[in-house]
Structures are given as C-alpha cells and as structure tokens.
PDB file of N, CA and C in Angstrom:
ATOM      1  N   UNK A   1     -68.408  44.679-127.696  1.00  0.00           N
ATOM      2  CA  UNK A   1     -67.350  43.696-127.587  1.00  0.00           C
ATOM      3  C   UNK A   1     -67.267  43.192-126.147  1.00  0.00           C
ATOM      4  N   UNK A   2     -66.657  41.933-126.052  1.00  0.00           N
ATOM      5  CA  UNK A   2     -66.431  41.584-124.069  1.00  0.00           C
ATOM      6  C   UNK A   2     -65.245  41.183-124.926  1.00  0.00           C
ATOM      7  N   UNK A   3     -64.972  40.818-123.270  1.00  0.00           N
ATOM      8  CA  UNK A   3     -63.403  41.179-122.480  1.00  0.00           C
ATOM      9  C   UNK A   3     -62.871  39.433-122.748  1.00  0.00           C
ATOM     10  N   UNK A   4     -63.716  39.029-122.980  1.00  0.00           N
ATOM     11  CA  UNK A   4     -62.990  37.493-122.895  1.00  0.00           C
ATOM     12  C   UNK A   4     -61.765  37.347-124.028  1.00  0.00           C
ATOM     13  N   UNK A   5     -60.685  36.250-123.510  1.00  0.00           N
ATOM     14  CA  UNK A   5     -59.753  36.690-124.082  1.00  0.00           C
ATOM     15  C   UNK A   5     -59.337  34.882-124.300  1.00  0.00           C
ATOM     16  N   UNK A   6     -59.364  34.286-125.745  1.00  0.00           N
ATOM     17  CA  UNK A   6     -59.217  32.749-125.959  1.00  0.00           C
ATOM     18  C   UNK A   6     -58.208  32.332-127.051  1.00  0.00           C
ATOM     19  N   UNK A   7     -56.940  31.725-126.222  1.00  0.00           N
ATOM     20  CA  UNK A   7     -55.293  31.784-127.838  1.00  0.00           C
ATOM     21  C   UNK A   7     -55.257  33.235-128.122  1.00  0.00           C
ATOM     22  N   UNK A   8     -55.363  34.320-126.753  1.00  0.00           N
ATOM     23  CA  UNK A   8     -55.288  35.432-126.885  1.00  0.00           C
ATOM     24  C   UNK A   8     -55.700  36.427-127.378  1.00  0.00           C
ATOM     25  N   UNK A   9     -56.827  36.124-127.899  1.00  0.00           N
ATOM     26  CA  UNK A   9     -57.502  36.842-129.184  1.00  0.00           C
ATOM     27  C   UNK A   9     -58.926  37.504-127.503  1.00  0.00           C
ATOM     28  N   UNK A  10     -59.421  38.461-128.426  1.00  0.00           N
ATOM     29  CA  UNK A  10     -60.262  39.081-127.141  1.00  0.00           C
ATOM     30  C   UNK A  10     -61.059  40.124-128.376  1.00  0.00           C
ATOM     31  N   UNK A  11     -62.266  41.078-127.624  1.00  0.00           N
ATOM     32  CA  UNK A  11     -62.897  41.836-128.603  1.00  0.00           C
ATOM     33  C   UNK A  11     -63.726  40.942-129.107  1.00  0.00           C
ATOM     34  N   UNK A  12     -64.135  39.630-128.734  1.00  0.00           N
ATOM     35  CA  UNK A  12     -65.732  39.278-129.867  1.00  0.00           C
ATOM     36  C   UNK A  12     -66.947  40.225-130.067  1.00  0.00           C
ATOM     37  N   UNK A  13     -67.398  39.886-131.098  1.00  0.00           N
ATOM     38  CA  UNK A  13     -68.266  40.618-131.427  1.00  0.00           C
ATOM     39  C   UNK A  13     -69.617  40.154-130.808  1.00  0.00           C
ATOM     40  N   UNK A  14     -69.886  38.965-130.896  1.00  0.00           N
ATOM     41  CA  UNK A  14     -71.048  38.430-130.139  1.00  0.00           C
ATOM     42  C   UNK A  14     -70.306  37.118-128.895  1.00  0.00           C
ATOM     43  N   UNK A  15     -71.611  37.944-127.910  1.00  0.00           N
ATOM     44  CA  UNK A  15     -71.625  36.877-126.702  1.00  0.00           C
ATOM     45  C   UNK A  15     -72.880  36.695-125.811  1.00  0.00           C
ATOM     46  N   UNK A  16     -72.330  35.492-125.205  1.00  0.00           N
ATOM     47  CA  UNK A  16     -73.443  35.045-124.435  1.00  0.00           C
ATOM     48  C   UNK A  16     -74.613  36.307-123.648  1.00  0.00           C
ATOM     49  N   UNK A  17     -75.884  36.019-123.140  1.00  0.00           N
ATOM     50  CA  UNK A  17     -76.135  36.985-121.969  1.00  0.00           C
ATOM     51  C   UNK A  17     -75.231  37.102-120.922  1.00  0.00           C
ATOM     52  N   UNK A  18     -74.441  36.224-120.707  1.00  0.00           N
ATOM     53  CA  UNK A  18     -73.932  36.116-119.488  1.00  0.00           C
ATOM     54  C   UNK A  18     -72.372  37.001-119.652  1.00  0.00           C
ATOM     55  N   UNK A  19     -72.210  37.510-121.013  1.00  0.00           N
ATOM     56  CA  UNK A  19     -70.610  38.040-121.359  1.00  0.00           C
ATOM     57  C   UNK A  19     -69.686  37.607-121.924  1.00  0.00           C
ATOM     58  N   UNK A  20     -69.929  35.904-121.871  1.00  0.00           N
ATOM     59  CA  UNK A  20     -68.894  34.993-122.621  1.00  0.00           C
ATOM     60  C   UNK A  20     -68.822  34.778-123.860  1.00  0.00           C
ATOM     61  N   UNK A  21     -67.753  34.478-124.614  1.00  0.00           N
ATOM     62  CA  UNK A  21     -67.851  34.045-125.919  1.00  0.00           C
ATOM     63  C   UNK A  21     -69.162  32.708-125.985  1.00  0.00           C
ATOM     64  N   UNK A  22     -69.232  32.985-126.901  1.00  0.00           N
ATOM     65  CA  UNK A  22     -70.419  32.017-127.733  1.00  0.00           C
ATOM     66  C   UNK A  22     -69.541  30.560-127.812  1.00  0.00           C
ATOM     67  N   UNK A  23     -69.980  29.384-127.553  1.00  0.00           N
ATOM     68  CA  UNK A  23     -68.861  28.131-127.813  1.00  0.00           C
ATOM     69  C   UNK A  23     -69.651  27.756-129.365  1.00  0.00           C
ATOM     70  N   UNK A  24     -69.232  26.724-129.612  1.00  0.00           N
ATOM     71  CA  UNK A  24     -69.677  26.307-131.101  1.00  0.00           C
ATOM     72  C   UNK A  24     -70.584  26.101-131.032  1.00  0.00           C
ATOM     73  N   UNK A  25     -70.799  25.040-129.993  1.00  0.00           N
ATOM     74  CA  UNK A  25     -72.433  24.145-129.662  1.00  0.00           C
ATOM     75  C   UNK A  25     -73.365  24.864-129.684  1.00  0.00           C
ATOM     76  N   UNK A  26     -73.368  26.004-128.819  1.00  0.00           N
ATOM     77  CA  UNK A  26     -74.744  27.531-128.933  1.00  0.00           C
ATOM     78  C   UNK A  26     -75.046  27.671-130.404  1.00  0.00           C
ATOM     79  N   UNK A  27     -73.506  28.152-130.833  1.00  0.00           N
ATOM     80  CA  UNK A  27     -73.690  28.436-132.976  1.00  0.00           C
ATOM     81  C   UNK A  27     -74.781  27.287-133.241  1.00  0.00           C
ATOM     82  N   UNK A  28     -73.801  26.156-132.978  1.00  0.00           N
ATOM     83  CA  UNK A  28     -74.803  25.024-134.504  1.00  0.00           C
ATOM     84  C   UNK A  28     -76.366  24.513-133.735  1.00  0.00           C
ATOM     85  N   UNK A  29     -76.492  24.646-132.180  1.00  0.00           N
ATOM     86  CA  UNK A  29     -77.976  24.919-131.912  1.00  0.00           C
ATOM     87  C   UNK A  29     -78.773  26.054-132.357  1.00  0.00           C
ATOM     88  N   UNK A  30     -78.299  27.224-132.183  1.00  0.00           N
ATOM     89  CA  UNK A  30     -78.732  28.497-133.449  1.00  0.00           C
ATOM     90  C   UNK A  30     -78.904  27.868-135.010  1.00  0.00           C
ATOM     91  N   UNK A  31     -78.214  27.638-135.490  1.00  0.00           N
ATOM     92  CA  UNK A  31     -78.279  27.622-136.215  1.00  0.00           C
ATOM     93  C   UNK A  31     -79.324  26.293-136.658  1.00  0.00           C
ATOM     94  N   UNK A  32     -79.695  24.893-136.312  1.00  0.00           N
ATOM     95  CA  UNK A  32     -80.431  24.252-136.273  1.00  0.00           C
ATOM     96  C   UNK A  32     -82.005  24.697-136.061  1.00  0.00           C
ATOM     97  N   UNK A  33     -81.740  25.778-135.276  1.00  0.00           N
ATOM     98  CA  UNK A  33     -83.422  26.276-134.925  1.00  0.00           C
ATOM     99  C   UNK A  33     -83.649  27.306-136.276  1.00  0.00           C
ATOM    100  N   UNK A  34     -82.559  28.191-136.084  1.00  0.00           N
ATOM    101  CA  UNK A  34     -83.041  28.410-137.676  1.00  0.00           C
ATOM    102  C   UNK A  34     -83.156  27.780-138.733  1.00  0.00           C
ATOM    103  N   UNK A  35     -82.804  26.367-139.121  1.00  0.00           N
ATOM    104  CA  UNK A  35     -83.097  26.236-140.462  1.00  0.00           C
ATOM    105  C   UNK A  35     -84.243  25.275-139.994  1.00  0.00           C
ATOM    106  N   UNK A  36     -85.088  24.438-138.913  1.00  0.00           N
ATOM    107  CA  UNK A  36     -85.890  23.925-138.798  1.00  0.00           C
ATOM    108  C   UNK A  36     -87.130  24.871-139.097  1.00  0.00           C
ATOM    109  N   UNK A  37     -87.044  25.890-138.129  1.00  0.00           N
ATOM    110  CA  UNK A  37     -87.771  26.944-138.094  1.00  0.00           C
ATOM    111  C   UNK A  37     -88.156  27.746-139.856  1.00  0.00           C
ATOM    112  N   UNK A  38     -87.137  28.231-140.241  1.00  0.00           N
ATOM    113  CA  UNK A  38     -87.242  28.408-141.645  1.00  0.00           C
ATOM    114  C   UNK A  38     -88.078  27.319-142.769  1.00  0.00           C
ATOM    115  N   UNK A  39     -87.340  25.532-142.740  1.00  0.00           N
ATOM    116  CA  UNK A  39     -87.977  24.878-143.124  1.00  0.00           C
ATOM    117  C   UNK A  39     -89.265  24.390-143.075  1.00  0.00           C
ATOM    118  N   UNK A  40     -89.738  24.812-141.880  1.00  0.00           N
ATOM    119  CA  UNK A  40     -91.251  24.575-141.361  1.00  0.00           C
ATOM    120  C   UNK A  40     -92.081  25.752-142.263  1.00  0.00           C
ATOM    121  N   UNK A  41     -91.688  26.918-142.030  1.00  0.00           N
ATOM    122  CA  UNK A  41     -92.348  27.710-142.669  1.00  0.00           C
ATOM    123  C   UNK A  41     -92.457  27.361-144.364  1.00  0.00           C
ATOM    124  N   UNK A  42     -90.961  27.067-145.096  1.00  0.00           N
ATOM    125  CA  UNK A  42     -91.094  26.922-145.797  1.00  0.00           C
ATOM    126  C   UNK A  42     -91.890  25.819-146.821  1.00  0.00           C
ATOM    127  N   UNK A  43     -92.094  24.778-145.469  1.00  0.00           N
ATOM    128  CA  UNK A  43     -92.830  23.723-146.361  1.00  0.00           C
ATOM    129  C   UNK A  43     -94.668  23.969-146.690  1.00  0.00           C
ATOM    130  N   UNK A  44     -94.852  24.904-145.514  1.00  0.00           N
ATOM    131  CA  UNK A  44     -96.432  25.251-145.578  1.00  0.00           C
ATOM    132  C   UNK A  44     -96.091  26.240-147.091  1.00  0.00           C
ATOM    133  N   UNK A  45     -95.500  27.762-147.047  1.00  0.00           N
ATOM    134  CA  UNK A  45     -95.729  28.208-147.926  1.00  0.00           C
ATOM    135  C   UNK A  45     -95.695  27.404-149.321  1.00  0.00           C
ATOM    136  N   UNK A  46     -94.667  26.285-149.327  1.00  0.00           N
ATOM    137  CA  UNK A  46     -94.667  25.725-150.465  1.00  0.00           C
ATOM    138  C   UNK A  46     -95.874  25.060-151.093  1.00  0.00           C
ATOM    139  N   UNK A  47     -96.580  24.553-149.806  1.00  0.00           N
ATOM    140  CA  UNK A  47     -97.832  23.485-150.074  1.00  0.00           C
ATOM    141  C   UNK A  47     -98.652  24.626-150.735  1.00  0.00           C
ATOM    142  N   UNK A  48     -98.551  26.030-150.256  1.00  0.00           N
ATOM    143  CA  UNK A  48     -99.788  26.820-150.454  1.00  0.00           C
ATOM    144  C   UNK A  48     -99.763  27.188-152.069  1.00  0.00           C
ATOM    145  N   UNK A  49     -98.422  27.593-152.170  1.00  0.00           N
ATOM    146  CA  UNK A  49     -98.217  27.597-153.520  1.00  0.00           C
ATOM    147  C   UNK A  49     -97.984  26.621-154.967  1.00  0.00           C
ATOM    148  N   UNK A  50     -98.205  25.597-154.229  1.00  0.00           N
ATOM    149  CA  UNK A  50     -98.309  24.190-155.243  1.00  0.00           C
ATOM    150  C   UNK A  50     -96.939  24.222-155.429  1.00  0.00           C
ATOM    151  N   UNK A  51     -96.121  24.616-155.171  1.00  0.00           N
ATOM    152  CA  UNK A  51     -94.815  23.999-156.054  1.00  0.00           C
ATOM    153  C   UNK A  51     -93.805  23.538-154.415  1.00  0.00           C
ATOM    154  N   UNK A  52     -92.518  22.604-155.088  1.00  0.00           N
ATOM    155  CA  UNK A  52     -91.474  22.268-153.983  1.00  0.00           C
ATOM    156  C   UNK A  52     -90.669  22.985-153.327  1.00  0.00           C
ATOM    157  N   UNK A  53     -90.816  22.430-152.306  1.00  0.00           N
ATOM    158  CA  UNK A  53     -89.980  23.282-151.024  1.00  0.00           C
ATOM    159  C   UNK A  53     -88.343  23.540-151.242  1.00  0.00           C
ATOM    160  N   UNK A  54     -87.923  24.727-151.243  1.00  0.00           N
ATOM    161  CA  UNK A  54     -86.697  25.029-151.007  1.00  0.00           C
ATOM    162  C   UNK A  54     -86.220  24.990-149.810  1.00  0.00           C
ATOM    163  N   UNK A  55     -85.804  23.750-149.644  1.00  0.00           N
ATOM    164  CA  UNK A  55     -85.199  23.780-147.616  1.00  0.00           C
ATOM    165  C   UNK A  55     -83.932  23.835-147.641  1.00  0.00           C
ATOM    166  N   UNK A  56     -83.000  24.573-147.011  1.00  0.00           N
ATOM    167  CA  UNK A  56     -81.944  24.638-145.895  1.00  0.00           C
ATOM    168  C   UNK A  56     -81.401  23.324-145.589  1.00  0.00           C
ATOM    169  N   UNK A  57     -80.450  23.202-146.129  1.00  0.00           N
ATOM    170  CA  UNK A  57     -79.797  21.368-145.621  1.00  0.00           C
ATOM    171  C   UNK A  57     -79.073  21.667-144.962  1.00  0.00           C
ATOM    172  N   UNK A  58     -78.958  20.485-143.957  1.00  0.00           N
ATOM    173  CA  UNK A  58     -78.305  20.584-142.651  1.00  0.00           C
ATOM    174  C   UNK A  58     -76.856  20.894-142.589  1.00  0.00           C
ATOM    175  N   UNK A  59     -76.222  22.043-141.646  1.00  0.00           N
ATOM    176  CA  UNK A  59     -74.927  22.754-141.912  1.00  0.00           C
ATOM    177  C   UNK A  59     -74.715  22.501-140.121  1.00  0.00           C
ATOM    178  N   UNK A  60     -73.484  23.328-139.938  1.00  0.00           N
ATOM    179  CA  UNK A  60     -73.166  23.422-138.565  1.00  0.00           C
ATOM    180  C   UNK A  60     -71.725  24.800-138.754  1.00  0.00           C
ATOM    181  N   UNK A  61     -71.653  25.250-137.621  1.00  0.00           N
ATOM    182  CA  UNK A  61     -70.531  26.142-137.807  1.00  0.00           C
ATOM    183  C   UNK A  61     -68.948  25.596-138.105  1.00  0.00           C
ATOM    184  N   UNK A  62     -69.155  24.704-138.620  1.00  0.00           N
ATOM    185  CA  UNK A  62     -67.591  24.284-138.766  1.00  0.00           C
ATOM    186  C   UNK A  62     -67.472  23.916-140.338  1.00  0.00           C
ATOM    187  N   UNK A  63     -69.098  24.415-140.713  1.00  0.00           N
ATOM    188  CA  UNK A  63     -69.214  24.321-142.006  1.00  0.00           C
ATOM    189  C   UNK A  63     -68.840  25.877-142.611  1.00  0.00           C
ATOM    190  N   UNK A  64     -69.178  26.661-141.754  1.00  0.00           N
ATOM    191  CA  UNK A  64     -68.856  28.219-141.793  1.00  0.00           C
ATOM    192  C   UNK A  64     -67.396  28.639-141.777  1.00  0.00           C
ATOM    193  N   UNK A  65     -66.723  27.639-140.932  1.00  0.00           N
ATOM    194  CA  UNK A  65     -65.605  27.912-140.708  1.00  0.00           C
ATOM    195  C   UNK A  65     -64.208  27.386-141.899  1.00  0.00           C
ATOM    196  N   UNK A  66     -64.863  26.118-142.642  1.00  0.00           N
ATOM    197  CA  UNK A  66     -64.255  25.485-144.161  1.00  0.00           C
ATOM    198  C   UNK A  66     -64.546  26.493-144.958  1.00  0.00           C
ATOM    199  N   UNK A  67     -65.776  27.254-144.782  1.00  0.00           N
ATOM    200  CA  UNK A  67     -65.591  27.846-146.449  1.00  0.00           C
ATOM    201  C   UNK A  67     -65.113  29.060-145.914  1.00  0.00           C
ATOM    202  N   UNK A  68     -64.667  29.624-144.512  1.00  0.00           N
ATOM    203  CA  UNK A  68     -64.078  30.947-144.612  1.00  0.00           C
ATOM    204  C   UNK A  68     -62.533  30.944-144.798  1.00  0.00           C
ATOM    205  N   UNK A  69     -62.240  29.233-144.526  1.00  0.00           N
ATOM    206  CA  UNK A  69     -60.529  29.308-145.038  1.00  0.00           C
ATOM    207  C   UNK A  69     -60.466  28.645-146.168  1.00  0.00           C
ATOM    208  N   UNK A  70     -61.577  27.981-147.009  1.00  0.00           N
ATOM    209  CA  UNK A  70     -61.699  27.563-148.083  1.00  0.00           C
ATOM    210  C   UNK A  70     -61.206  29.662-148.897  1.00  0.00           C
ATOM    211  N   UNK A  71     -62.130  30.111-148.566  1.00  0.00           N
ATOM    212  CA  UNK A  71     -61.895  31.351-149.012  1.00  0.00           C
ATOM    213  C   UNK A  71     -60.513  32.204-148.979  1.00  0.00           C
ATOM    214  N   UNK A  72     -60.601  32.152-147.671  1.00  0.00           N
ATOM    215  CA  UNK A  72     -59.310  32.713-147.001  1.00  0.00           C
ATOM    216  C   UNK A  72     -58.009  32.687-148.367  1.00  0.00           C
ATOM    217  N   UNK A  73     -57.946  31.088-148.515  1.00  0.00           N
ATOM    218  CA  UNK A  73     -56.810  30.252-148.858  1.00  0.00           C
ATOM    219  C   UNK A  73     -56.633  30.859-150.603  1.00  0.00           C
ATOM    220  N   UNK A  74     -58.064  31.448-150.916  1.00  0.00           N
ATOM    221  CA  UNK A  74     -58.288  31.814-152.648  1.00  0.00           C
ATOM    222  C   UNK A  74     -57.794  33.088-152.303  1.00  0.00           C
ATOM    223  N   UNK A  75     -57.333  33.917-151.530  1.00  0.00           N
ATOM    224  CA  UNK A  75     -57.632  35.220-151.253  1.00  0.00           C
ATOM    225  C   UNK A  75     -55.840  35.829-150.273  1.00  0.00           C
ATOM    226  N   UNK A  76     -55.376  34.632-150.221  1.00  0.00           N
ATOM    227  CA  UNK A  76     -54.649  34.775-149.220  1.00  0.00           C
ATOM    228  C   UNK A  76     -53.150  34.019-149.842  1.00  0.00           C
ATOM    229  N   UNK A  77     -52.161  34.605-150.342  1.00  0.00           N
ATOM    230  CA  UNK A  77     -50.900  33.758-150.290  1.00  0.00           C
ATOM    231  C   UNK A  77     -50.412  32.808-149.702  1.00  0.00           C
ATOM    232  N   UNK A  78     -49.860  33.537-148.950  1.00  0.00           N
ATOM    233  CA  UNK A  78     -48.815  32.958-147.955  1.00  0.00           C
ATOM    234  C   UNK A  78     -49.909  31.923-146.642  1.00  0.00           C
ATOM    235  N   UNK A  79     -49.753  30.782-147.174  1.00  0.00           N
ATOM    236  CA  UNK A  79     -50.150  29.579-146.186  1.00  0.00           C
ATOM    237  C   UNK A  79     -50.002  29.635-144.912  1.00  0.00           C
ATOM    238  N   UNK A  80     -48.633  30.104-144.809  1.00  0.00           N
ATOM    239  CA  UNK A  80     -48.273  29.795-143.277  1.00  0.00           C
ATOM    240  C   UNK A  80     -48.945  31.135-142.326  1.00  0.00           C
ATOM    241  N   UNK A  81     -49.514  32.461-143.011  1.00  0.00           N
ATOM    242  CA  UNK A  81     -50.164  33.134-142.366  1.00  0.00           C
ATOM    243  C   UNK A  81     -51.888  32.074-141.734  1.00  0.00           C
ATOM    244  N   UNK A  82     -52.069  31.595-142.729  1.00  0.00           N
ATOM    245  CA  UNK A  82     -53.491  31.243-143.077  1.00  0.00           C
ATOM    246  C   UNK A  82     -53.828  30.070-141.613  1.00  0.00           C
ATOM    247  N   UNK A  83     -52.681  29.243-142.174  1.00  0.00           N
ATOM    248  CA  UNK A  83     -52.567  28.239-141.010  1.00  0.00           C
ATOM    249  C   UNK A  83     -52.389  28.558-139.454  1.00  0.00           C
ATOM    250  N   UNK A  84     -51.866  29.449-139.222  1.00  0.00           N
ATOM    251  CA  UNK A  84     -51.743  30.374-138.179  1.00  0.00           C
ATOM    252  C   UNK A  84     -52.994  30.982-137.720  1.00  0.00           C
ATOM    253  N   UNK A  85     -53.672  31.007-138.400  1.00  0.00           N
ATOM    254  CA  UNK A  85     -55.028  31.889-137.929  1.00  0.00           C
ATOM    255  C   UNK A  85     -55.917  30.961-137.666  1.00  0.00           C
ATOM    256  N   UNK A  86     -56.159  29.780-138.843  1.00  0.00           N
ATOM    257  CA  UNK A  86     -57.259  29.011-138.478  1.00  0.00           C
ATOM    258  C   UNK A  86     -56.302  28.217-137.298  1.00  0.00           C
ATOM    259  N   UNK A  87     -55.090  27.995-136.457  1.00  0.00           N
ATOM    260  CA  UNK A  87     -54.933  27.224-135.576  1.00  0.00           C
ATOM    261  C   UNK A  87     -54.521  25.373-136.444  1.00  0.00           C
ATOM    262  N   UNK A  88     -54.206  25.711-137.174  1.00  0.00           N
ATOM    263  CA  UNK A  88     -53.971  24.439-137.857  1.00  0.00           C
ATOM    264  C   UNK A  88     -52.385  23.884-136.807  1.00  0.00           C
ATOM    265  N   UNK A  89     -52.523  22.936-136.408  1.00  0.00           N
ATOM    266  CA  UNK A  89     -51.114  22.421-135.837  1.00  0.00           C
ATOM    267  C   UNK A  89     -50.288  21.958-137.021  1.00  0.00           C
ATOM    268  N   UNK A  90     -50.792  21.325-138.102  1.00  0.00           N
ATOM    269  CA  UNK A  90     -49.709  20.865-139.199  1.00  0.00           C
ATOM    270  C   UNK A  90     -50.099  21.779-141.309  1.00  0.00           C
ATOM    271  N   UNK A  91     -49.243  22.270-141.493  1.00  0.00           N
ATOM    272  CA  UNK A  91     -49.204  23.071-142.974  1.00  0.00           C
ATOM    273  C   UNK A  91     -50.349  22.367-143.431  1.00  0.00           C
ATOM    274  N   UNK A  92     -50.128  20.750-143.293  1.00  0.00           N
ATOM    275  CA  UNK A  92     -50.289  20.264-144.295  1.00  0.00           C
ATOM    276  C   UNK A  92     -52.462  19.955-144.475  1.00  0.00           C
ATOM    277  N   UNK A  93     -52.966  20.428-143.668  1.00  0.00           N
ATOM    278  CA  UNK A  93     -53.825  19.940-143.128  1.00  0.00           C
ATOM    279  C   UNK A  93     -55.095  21.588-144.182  1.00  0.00           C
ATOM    280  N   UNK A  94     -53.876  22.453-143.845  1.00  0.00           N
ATOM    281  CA  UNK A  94     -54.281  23.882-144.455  1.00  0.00           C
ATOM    282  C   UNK A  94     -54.269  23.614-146.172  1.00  0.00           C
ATOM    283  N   UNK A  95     -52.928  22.941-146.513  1.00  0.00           N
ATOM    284  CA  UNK A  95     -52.557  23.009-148.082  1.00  0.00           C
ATOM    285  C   UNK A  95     -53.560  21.405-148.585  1.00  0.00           C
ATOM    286  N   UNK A  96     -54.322  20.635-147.758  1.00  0.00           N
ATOM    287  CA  UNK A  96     -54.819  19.564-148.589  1.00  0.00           C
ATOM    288  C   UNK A  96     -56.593  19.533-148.603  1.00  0.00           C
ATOM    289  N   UNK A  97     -56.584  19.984-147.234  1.00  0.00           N
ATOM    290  CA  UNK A  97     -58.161  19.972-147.235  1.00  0.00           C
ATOM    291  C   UNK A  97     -58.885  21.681-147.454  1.00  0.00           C
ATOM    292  N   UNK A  98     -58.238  22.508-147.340  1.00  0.00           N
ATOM    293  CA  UNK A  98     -58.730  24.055-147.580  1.00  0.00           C
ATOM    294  C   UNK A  98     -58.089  24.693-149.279  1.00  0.00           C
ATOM    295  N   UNK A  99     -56.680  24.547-149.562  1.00  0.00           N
ATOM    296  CA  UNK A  99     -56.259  25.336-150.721  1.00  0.00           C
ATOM    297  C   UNK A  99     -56.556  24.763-152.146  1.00  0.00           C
ATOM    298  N   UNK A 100     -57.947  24.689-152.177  1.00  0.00           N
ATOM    299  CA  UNK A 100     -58.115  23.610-153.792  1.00  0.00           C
ATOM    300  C   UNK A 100     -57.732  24.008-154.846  1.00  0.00           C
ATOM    301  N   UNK A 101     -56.997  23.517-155.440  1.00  0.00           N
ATOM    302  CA  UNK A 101     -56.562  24.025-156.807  1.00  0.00           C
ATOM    303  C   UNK A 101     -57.571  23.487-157.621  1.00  0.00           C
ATOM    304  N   UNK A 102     -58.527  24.807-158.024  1.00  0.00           N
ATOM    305  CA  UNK A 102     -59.671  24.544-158.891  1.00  0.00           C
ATOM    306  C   UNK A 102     -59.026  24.913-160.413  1.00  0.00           C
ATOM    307  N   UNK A 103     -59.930  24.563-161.444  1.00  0.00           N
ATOM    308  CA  UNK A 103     -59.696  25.038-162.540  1.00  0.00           C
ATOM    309  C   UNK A 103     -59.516  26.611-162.469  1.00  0.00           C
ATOM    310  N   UNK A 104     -60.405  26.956-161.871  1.00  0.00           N
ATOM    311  CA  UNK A 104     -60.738  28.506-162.372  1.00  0.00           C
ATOM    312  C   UNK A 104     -59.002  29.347-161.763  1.00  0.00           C
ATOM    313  N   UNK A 105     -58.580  28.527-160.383  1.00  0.00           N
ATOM    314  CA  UNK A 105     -57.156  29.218-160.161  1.00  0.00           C
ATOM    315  C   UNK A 105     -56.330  28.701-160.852  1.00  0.00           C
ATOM    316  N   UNK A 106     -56.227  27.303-161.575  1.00  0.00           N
ATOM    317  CA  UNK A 106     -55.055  27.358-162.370  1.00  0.00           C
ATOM    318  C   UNK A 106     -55.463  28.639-163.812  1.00  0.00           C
ATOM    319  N   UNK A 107     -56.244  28.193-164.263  1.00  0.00           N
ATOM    320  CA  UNK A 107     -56.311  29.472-165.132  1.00  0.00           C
ATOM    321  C   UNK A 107     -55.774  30.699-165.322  1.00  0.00           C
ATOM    322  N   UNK A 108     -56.121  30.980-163.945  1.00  0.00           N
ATOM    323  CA  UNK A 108     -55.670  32.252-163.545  1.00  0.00           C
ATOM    324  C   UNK A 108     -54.122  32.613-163.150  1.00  0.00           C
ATOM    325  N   UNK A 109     -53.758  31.364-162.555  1.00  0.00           N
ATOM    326  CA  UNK A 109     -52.446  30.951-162.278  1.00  0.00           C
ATOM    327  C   UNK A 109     -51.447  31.133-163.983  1.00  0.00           C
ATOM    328  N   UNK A 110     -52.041  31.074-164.601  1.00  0.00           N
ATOM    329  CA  UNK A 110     -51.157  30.698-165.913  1.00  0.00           C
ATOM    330  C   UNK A 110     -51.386  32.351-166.573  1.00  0.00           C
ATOM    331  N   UNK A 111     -52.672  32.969-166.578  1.00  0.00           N
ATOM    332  CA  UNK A 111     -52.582  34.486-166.940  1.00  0.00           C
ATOM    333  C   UNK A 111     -51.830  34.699-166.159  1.00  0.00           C
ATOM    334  N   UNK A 112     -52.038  35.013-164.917  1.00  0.00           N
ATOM    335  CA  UNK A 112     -50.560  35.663-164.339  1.00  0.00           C
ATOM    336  C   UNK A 112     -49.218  35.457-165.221  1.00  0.00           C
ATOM    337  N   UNK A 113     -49.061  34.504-165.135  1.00  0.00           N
ATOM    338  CA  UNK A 113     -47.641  33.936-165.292  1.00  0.00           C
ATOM    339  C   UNK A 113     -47.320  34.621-167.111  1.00  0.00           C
ATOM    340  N   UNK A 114     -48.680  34.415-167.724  1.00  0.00           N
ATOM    341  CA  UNK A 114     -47.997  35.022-169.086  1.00  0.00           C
ATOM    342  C   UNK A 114     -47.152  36.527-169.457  1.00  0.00           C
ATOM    343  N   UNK A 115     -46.462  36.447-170.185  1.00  0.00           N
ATOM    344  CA  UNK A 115     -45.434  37.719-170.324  1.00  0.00           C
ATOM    345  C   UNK A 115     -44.850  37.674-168.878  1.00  0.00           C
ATOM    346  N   UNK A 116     -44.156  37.064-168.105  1.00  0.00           N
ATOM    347  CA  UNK A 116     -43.287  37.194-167.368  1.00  0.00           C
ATOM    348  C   UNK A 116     -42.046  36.454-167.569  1.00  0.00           C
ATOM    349  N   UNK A 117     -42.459  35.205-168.021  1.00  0.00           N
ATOM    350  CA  UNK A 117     -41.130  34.481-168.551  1.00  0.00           C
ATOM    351  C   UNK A 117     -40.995  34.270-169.970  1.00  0.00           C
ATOM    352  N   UNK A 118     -39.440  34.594-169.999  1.00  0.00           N
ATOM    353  CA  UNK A 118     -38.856  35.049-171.488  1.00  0.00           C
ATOM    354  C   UNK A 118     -38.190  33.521-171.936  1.00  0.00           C
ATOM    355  N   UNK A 119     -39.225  33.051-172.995  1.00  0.00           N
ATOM    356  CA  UNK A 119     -38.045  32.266-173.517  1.00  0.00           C
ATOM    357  C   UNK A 119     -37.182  32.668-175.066  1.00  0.00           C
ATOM    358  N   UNK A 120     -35.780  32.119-174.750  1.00  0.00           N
ATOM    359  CA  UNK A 120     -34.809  33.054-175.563  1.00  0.00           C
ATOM    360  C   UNK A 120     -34.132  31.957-176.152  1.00  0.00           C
TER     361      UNK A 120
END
C-alpha cells in the first residue's frame, strides 16, 4: 500500500514506481497496450487457425468504473451511500445513469414484495 492520501481515502493498492497513486490516464494507456497487444496476437493466431478474430473493443477505465457502480447500485440499497462513494455531486446522476431498472430487478422486485402485503 502507499501513503498517498486523495478525498481522504489513502492505502491504494497499486502505484506508480515513483509511490504515487496511478491517475486514470496511466490506467487507460495500460490498458490500450493491452488490448492492442492482445489484439495483435490475436489476429495472427486467428489467421493461423482459419477462423475470425476475437478482439477486445476499445474500453478505458471509466468504463471499469460504470459497471462497478452499475453493479454497486444492483447490490447496494441505499443510493445515497452509493453516491457518496462514487463522488457523485448530484443523487440524481447516481439514480439515472447507474441504477437501471432492468427486467430481471423488477421481477425480483415483485417476488420480494409477494406475501408481504395483505389485501383484506
């Protein structure tokens, strides 16, 4: 872990050589060399094997960061914790573009709900 400490948070797990947190830009250059790198390989093996290439489409860490509060948000109640963590300045930004009400949670939304309310 280093010592760097950013909106108070400290203990990263990965950092620079130099000690510092990692900024984004390092991530999504990492991450660009890996999927070029990967895709290169993958297009020779593909040629070798006659069939089409499975490539890696282009992502960035902020793509990492939607589906971990995309997740978060399936996994997690209370919004205003959620919003708090990812740094959201407004609720609403957490409840429109991250908390999707998919089929599969209303579904689930409605088992819950069965046998709890009595109608009389």
């Amino acid at each position: 872990f280093n010592d760097t400490v950013i909106d108070g948070y400290s203990g990263f797990i990965f950092s620079s050589r130099y000690g510092e947190a990692i900024s984004p830009h390092c991530v999504n250059r990492a991450i660009e060399r890996i999927c070029r790198d990967y895709n290169a390989e993958e297009t020779i093996r593909a040629k070798q094997e006659k069939r089409a290439p499975q490539l890696l489409p282009h992502f960035s860490c902020h793509n990492l960061r939607h589906t971990f509060c995309t997740r978060f948000c399936e996994n997690e109640k209370d919004l205003k914790v959620i919003q708090e963590i990812m740094g959201h300045a407004d609720i609403t930004t957490t409840m429109n573009i991250y908390n999707e009400a998919t089929k599969e949670r209303k579904v689930a939304s409605f088992v819950n709900l069965e046998g709890k309310i009595r109608v009389s």
